[in-house]
PDB file of N, CA and C in Angstrom:
ATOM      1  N   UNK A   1      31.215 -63.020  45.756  1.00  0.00           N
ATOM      2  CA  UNK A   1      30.780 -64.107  44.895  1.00  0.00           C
ATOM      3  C   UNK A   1      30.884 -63.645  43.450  1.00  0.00           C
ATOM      4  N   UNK A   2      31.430 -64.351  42.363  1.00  0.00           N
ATOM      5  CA  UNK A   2      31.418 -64.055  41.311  1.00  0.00           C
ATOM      6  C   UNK A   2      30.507 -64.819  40.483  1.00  0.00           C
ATOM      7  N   UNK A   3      29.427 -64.089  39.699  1.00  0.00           N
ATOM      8  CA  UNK A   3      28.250 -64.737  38.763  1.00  0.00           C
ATOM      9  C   UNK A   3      28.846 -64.769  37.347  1.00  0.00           C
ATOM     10  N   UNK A   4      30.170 -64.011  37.429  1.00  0.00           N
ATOM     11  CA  UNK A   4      30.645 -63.936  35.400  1.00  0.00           C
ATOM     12  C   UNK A   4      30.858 -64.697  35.524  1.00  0.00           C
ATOM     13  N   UNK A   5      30.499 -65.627  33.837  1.00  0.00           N
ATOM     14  CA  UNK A   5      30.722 -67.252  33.319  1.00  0.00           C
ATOM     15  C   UNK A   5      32.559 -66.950  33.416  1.00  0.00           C
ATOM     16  N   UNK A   6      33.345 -68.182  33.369  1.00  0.00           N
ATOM     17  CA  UNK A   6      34.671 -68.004  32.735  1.00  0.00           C
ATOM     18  C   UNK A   6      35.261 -67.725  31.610  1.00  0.00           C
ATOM     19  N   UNK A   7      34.429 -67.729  30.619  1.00  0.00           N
ATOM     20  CA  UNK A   7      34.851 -67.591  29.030  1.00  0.00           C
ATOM     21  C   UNK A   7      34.703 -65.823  29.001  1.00  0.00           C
ATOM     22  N   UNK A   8      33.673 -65.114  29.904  1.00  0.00           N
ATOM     23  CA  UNK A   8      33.500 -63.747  29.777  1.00  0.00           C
ATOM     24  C   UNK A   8      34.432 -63.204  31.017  1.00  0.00           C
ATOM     25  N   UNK A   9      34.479 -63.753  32.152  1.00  0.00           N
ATOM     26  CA  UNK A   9      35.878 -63.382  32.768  1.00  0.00           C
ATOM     27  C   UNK A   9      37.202 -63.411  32.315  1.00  0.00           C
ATOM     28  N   UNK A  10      37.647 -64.423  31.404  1.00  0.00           N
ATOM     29  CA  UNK A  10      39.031 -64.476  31.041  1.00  0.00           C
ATOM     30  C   UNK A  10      38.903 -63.622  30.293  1.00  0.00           C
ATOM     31  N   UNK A  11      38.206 -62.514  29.299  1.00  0.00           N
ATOM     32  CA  UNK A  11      38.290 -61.551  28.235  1.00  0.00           C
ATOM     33  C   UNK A  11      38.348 -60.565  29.070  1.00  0.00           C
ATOM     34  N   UNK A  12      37.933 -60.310  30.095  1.00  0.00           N
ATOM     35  CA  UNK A  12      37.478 -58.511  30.977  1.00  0.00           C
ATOM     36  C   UNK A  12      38.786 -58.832  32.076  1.00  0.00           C
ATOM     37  N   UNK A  13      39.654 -59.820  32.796  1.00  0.00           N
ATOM     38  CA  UNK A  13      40.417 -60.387  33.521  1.00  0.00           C
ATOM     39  C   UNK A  13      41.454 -58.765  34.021  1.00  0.00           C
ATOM     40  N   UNK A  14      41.638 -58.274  32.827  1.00  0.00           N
ATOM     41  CA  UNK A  14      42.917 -57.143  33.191  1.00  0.00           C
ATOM     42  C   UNK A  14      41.720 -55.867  33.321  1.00  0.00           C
ATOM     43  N   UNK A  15      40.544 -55.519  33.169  1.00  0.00           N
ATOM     44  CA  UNK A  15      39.827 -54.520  33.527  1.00  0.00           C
ATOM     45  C   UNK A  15      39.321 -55.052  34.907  1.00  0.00           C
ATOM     46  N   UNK A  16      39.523 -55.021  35.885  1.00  0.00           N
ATOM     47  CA  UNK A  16      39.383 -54.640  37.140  1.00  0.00           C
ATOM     48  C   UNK A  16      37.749 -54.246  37.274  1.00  0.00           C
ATOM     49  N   UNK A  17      37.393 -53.012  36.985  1.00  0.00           N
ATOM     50  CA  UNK A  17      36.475 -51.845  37.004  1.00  0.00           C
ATOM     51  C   UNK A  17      35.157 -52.637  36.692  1.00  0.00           C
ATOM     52  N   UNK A  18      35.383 -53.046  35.554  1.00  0.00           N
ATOM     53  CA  UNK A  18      35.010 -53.574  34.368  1.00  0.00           C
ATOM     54  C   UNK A  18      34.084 -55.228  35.084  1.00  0.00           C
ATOM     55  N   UNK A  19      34.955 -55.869  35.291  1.00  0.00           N
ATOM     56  CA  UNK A  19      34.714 -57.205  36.301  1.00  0.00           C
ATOM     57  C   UNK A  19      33.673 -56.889  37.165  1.00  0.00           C
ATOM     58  N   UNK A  20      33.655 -55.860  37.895  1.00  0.00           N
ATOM     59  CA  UNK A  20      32.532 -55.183  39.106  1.00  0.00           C
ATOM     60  C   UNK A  20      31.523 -54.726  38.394  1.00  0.00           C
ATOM     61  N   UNK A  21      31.639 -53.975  37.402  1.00  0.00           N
ATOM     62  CA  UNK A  21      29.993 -53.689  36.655  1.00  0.00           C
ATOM     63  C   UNK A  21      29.662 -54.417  36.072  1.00  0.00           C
ATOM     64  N   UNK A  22      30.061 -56.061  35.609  1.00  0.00           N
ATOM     65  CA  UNK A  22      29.581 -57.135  35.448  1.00  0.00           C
ATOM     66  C   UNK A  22      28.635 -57.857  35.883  1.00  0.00           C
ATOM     67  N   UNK A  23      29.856 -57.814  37.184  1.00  0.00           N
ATOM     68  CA  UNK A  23      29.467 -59.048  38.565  1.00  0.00           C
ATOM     69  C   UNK A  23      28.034 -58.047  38.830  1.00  0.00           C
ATOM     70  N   UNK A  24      27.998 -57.020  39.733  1.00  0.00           N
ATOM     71  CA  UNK A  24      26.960 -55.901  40.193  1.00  0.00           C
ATOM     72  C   UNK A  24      25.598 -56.490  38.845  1.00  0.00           C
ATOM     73  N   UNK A  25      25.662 -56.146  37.479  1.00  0.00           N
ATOM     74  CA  UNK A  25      25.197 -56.385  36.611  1.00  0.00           C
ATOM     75  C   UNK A  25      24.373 -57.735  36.524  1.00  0.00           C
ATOM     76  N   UNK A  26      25.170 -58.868  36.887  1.00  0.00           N
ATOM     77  CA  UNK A  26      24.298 -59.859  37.389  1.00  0.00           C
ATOM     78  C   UNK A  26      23.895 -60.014  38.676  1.00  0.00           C
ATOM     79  N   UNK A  27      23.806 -59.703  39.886  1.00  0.00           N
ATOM     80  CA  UNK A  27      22.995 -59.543  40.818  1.00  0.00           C
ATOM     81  C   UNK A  27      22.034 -58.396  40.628  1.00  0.00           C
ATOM     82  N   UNK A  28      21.941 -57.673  39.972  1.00  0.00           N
ATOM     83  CA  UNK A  28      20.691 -57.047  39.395  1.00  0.00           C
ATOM     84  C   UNK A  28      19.896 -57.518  39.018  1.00  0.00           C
ATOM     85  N   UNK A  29      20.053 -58.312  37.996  1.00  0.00           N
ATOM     86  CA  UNK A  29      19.533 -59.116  36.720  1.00  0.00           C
ATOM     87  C   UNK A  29      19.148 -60.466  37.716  1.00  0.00           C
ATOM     88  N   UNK A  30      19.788 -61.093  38.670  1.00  0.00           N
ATOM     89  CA  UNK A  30      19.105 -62.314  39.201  1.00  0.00           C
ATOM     90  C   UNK A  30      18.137 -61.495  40.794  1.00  0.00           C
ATOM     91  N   UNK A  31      18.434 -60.255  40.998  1.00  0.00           N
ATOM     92  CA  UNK A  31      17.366 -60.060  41.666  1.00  0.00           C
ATOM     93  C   UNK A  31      15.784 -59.539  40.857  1.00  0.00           C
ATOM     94  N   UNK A  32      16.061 -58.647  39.637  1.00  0.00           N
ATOM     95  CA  UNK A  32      14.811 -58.739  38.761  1.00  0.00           C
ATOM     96  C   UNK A  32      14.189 -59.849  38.744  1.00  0.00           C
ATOM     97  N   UNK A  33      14.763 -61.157  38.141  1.00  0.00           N
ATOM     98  CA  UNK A  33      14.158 -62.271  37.824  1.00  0.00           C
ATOM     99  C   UNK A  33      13.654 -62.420  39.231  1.00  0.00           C
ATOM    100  N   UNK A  34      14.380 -62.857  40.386  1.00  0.00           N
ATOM    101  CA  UNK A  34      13.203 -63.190  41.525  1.00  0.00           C
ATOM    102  C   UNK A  34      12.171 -62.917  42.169  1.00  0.00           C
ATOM    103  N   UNK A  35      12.489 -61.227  42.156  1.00  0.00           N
ATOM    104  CA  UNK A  35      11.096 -60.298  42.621  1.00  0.00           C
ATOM    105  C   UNK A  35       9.810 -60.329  41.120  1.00  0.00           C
ATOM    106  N   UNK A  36      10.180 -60.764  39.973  1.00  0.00           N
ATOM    107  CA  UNK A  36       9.115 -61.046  39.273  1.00  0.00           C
ATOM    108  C   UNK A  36       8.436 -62.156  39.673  1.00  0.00           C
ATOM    109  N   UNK A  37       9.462 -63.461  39.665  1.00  0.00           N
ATOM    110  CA  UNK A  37       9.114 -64.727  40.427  1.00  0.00           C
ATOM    111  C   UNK A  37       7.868 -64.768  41.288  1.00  0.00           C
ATOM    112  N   UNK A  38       8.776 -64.116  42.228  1.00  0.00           N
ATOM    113  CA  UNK A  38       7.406 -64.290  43.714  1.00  0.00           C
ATOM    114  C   UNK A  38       6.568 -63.227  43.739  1.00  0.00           C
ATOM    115  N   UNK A  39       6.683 -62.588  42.900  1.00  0.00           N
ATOM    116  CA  UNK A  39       5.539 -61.144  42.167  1.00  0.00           C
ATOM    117  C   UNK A  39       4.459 -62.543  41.506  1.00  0.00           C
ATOM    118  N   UNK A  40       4.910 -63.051  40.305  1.00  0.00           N
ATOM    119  CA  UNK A  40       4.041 -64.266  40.070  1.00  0.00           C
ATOM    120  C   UNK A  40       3.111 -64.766  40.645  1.00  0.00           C
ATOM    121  N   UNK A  41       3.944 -66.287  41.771  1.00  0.00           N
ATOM    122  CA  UNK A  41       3.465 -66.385  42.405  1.00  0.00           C
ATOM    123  C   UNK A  41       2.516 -66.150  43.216  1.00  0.00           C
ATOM    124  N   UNK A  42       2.665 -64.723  43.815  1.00  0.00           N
ATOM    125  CA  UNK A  42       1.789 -64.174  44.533  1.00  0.00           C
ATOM    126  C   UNK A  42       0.528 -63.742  43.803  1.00  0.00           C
ATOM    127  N   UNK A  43       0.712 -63.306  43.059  1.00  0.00           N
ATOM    128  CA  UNK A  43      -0.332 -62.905  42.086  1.00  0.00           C
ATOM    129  C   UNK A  43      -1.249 -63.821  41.679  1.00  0.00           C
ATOM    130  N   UNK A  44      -0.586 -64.898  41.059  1.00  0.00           N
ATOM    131  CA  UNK A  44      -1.668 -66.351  40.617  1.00  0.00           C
ATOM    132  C   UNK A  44      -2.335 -66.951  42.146  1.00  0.00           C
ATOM    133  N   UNK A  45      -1.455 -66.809  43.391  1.00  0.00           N
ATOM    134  CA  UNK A  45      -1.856 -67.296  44.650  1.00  0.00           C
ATOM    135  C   UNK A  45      -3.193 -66.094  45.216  1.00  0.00           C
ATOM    136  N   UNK A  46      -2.840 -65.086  45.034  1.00  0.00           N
ATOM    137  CA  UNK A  46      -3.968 -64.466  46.018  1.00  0.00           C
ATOM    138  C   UNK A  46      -5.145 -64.404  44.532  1.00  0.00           C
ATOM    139  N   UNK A  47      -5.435 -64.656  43.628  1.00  0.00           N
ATOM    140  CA  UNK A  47      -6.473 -65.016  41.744  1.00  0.00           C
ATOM    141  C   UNK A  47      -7.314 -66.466  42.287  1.00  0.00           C
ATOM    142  N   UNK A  48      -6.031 -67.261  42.375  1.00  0.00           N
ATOM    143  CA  UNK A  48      -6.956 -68.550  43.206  1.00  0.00           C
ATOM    144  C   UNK A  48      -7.736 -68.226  43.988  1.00  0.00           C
ATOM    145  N   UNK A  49      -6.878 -67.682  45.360  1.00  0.00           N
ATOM    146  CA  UNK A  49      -7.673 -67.900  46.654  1.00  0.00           C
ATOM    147  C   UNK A  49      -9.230 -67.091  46.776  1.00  0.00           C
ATOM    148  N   UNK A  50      -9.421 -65.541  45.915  1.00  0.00           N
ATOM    149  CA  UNK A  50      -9.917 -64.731  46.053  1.00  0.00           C
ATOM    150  C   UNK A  50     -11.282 -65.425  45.127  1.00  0.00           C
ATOM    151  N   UNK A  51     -10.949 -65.869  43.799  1.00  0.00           N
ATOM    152  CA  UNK A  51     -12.120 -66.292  43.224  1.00  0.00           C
ATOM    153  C   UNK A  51     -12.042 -64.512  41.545  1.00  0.00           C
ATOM    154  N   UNK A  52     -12.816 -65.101  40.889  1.00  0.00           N
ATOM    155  CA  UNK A  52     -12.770 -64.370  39.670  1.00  0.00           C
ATOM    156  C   UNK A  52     -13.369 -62.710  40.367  1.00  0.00           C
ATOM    157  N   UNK A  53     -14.252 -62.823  40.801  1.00  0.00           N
ATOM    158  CA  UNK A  53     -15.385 -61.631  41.215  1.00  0.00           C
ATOM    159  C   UNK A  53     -14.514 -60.795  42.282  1.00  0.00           C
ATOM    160  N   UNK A  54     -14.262 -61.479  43.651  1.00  0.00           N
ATOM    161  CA  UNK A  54     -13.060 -60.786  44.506  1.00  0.00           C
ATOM    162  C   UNK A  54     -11.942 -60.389  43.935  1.00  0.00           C
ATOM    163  N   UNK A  55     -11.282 -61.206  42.949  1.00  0.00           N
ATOM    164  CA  UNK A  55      -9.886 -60.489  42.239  1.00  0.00           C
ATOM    165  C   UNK A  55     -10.200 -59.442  41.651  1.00  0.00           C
ATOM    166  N   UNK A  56     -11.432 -59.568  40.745  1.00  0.00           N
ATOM    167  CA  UNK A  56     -11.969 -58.142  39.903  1.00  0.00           C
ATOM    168  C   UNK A  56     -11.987 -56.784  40.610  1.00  0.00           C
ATOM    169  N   UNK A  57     -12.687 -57.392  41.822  1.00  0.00           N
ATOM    170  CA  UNK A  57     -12.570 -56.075  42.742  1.00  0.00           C
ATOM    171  C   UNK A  57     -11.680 -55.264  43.426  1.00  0.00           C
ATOM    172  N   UNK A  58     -10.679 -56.338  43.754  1.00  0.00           N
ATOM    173  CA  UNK A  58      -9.579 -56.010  44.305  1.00  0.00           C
ATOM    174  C   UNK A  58      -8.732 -55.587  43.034  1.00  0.00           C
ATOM    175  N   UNK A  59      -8.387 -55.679  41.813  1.00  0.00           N
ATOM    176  CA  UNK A  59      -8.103 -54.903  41.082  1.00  0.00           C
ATOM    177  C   UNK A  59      -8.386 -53.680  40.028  1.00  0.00           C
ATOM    178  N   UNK A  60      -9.459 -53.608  41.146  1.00  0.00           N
ATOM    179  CA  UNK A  60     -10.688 -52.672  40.011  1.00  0.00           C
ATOM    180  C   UNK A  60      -9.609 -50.714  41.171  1.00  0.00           C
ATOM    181  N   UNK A  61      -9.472 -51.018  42.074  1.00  0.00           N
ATOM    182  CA  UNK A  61      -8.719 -49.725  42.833  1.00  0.00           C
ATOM    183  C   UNK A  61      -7.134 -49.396  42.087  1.00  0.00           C
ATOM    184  N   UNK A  62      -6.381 -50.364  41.213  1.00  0.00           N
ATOM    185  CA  UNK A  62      -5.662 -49.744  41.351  1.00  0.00           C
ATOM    186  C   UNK A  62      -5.996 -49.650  39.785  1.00  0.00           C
ATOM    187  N   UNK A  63      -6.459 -49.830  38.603  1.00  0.00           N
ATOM    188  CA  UNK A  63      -7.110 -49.834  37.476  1.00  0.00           C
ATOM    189  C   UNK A  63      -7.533 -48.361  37.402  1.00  0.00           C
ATOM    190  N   UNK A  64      -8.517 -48.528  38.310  1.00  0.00           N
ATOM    191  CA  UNK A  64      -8.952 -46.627  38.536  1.00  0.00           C
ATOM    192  C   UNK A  64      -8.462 -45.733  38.838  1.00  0.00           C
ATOM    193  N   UNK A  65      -7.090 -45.679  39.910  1.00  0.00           N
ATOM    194  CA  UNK A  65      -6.030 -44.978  39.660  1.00  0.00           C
ATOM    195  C   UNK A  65      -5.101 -44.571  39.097  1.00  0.00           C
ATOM    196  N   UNK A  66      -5.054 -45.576  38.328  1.00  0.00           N
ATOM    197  CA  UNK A  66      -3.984 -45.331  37.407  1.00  0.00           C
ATOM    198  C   UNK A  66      -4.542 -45.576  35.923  1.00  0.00           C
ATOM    199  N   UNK A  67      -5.816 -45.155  35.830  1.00  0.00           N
ATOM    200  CA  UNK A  67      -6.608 -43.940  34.558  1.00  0.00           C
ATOM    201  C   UNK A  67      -6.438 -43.204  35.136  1.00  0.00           C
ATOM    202  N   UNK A  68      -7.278 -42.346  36.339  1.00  0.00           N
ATOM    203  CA  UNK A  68      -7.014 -41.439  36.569  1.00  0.00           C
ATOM    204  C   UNK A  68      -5.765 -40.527  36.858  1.00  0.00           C
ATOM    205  N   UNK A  69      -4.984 -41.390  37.565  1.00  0.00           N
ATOM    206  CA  UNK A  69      -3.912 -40.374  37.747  1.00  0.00           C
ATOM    207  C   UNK A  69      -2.947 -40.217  36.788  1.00  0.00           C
ATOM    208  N   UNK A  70      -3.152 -40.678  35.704  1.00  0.00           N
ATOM    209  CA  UNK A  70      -2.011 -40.019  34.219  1.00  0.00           C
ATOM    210  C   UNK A  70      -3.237 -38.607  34.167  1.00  0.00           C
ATOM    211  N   UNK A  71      -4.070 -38.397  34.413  1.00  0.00           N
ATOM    212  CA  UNK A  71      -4.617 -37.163  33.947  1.00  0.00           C
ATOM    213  C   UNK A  71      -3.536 -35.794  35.471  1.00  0.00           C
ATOM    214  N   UNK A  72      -3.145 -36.418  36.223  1.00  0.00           N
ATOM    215  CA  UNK A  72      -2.511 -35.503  37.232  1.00  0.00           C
ATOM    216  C   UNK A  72      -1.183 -35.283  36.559  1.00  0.00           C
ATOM    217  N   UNK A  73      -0.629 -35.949  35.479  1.00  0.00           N
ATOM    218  CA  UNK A  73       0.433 -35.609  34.943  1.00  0.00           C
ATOM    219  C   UNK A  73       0.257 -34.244  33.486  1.00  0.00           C
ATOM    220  N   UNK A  74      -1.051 -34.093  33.413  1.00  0.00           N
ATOM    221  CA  UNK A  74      -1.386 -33.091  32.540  1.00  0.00           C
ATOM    222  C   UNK A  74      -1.314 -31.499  33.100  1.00  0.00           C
ATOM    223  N   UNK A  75      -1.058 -31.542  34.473  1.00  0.00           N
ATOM    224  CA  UNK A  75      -1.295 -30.257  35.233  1.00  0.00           C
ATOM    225  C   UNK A  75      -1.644 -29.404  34.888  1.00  0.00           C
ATOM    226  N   UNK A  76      -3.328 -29.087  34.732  1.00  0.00           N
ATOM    227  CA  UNK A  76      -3.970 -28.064  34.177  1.00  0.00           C
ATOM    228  C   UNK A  76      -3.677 -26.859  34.935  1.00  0.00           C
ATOM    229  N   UNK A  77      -3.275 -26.337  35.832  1.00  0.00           N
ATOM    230  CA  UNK A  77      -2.967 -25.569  36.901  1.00  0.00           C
ATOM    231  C   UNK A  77      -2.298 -24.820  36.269  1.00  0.00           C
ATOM    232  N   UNK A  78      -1.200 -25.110  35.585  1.00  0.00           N
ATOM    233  CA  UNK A  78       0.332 -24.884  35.234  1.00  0.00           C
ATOM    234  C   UNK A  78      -0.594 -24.200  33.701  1.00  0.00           C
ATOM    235  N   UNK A  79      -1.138 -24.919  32.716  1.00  0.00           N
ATOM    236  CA  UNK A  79      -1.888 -24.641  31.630  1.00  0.00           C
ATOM    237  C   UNK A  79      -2.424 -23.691  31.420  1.00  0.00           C
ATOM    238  N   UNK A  80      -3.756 -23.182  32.763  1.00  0.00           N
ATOM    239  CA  UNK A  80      -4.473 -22.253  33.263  1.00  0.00           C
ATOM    240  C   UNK A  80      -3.475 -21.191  33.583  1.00  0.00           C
ATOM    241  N   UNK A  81      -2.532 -21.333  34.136  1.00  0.00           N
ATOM    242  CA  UNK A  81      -1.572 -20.100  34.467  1.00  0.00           C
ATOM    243  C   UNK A  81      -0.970 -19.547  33.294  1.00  0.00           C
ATOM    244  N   UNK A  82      -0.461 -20.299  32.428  1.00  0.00           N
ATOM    245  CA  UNK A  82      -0.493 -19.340  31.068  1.00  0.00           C
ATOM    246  C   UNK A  82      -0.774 -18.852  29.822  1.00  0.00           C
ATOM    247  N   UNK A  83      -2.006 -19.466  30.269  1.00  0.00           N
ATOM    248  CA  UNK A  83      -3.237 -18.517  29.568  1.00  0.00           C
ATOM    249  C   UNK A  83      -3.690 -17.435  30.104  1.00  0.00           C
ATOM    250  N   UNK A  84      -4.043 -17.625  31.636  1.00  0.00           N
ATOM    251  CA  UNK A  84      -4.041 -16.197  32.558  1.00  0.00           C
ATOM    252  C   UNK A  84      -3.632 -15.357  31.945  1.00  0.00           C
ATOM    253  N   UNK A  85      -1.972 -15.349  32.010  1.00  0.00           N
ATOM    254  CA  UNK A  85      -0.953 -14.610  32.036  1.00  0.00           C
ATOM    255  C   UNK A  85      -0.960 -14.325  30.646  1.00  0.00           C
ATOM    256  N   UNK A  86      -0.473 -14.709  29.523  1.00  0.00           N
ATOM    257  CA  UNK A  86      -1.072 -14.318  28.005  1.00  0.00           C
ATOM    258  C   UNK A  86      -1.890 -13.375  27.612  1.00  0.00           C
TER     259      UNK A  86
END
């Protein structure tokens, strides 16, 4: 299936190569847009259903993980070892 418009195919027409990292280029780009889509969706659907207080909660686990776990990207371990060693 080809997603290049015709005005941008007739310019790339003799690059071959070129045509495929296009085409590839837009089925990327229209699968981003859909998995945001029904990322949406889903998101505003389970906000409704849950109510303000249940959504809070249910997003209060991954909120707290992810404060906390940028501190696992500090690896004090690694820090502590060369100071040890120093």
């Amino acid at each position: 299936m080809n997603l290049i418009p015709t005005f941008i195919h007739r310019r790339i027409a003799h690059r071959p190569n070129l045509v495929k990292i296009v085409d590839n280029i837009g089925w990327l780009f229209i699968d981003k847009l859909l998995r945001m889509g029904v990322g949406l969706f889903v998101g505003v659907w389970v906000a409704r259903y849950l109510g303000p207080e249940q959504f809070g909660l249910l997003n209060f686990a991954p909120a707290f993980t992810g404060l906390f776990g940028a501190t696992a990207y500090l690896r004090p371990d690694d820090t502590l070892a060369r100071a040890i060693v120093v």
